[in-house]
N, C-alpha and C. Protein backbone atom coordinates (compact mmCIF):
# COMPACT_ATOMS: atom_id res chain seq x y z
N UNK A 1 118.54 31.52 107.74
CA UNK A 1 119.37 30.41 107.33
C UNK A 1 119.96 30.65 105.93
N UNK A 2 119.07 31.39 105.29
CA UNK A 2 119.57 31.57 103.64
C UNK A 2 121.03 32.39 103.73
N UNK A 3 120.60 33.81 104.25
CA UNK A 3 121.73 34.14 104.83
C UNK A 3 123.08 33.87 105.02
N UNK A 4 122.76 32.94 105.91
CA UNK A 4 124.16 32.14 106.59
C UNK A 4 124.78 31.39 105.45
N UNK A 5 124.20 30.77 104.63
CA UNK A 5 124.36 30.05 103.54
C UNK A 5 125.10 30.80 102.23
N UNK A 6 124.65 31.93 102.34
CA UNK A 6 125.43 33.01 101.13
C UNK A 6 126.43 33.32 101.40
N UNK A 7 126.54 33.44 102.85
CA UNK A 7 128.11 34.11 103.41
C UNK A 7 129.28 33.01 103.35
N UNK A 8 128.71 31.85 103.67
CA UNK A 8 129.27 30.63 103.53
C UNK A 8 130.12 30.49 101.97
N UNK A 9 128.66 30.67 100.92
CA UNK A 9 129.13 30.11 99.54
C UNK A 9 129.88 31.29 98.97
N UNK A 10 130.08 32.15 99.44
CA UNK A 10 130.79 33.53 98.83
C UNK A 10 132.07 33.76 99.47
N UNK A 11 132.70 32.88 101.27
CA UNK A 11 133.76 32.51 101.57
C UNK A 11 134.23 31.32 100.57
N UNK A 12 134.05 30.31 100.79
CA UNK A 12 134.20 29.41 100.05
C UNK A 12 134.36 29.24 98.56
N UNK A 13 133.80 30.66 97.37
CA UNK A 13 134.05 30.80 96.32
C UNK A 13 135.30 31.48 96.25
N UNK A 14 135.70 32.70 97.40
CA UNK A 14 136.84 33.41 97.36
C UNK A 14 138.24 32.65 97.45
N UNK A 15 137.79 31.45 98.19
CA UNK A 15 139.18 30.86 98.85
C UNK A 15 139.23 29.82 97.25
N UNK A 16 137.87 29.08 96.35
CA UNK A 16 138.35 28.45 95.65
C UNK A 16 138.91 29.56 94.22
N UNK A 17 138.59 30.54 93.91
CA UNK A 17 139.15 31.81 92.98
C UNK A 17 140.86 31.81 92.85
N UNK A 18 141.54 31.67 94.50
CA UNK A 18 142.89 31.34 94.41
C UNK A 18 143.48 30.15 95.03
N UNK A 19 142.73 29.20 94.47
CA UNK A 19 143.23 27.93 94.80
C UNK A 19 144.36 27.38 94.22
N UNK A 20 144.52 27.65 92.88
CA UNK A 20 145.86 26.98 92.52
C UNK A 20 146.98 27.72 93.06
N UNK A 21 147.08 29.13 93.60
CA UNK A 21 147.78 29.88 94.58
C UNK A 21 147.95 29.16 95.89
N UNK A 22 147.18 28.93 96.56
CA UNK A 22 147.38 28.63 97.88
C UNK A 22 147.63 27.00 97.50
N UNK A 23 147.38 26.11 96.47
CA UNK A 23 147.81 25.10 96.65
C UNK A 23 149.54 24.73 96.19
N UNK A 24 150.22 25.97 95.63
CA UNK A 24 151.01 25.61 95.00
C UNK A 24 152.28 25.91 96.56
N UNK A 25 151.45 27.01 97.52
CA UNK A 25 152.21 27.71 98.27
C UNK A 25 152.42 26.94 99.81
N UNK A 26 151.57 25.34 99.40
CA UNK A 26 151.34 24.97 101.13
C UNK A 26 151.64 23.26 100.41
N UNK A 27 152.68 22.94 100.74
CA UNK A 27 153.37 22.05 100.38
C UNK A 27 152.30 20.43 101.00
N UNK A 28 151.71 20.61 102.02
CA UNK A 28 151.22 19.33 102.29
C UNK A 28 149.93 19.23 101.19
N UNK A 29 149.47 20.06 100.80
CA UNK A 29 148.35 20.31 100.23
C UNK A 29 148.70 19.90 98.71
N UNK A 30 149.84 19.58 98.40
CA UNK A 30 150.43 18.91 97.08
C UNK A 30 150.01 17.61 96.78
N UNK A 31 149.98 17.15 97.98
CA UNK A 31 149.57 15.44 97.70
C UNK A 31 148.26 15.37 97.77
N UNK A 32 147.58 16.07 97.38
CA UNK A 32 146.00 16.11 97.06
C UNK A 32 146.15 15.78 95.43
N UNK A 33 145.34 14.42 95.37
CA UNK A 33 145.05 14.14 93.69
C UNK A 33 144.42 15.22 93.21
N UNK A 34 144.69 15.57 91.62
CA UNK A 34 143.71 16.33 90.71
C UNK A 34 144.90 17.29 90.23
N UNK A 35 143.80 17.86 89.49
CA UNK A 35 144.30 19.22 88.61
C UNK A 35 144.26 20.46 89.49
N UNK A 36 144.98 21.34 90.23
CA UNK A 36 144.45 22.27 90.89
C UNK A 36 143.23 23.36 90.40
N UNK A 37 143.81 23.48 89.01
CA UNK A 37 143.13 24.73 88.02
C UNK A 37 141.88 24.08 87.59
N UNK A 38 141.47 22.65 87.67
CA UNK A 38 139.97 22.06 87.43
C UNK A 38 139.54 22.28 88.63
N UNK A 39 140.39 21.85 89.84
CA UNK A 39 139.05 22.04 91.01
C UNK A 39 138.74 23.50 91.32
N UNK A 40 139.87 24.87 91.16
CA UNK A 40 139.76 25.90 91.10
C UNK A 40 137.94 26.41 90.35
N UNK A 41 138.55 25.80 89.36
CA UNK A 41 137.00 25.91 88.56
C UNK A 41 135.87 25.57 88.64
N UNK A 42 135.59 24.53 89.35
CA UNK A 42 134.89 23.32 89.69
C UNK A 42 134.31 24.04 90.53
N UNK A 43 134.99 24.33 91.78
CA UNK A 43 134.87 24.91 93.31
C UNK A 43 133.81 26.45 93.54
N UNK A 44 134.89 27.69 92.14
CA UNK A 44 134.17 28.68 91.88
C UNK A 44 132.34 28.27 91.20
N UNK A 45 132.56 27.71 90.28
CA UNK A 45 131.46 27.54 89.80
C UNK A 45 130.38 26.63 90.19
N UNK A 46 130.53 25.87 91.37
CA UNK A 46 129.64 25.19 92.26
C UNK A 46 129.57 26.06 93.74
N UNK A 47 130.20 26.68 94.04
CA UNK A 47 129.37 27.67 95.41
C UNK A 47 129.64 29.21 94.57
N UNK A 48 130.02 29.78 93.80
CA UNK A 48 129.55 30.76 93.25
C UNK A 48 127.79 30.35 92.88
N UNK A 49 127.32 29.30 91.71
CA UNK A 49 126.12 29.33 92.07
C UNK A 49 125.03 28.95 92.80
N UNK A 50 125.78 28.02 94.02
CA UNK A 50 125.13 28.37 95.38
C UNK A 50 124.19 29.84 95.99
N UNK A 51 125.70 30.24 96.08
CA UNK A 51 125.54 31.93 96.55
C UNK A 51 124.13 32.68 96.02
N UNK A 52 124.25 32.38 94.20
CA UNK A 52 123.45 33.09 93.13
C UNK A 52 121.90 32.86 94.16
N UNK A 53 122.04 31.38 94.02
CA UNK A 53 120.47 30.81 94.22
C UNK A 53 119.80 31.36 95.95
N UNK A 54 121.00 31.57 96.56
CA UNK A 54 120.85 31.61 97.99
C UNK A 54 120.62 33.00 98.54
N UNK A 55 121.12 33.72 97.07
CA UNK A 55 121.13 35.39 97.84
C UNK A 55 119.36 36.16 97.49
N UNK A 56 119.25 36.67 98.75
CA UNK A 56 118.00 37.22 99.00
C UNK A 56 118.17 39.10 98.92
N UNK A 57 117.49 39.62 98.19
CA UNK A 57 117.81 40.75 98.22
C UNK A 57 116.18 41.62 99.41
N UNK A 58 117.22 42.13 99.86
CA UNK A 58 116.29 42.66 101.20
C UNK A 58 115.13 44.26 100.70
N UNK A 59 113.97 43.87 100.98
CA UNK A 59 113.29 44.95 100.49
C UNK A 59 112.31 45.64 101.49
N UNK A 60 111.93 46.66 101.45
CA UNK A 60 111.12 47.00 102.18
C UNK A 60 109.88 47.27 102.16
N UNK A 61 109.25 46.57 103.23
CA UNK A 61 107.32 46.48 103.22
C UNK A 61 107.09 47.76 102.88
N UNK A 62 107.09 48.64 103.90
CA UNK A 62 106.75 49.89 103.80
C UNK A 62 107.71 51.09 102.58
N UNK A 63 107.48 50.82 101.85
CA UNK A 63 108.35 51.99 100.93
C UNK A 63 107.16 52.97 100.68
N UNK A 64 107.53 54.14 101.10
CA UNK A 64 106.79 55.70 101.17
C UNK A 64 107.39 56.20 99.37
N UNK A 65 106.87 56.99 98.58
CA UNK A 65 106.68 57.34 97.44
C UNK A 65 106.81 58.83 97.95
N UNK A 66 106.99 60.05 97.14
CA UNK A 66 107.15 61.26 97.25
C UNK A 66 105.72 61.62 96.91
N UNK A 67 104.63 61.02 96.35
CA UNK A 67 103.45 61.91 95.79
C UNK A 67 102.57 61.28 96.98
């Protein structure tokens, strides 16, 4: 589940990274109240540290040593 959750918050950070791009470029998406470049920020920095908290780094039980 964690997983699924990282892939999620690391789509979701990419798409908010160029948000004031894609909001400037999709005309219905204009009549959304706010600042684009605050929620841009807002967006990155609330599932960017999603992602942080969510990512599991994969290790292995068995790790063999050379000696």
């Amino acid at each position: 589940m964690k997983k699924h959750i990282y892939t999620l918050s690391i789509i979701l950070t990419a798409i908010f990274l160029f948000w004031p791009v894609m909001y400037t470029e999709i005309s219905k998406w204009v009549t959304l109240p706010g600042n684009p470049l605050i929620q841009s920020v807002v967006g990155v920095l609330v599932f960017g540290t999603v992602a942080y908290m969510s990512f599991e780094e994969e290790t292995e039980e068995n790790q063999t040593t050379a000696s």
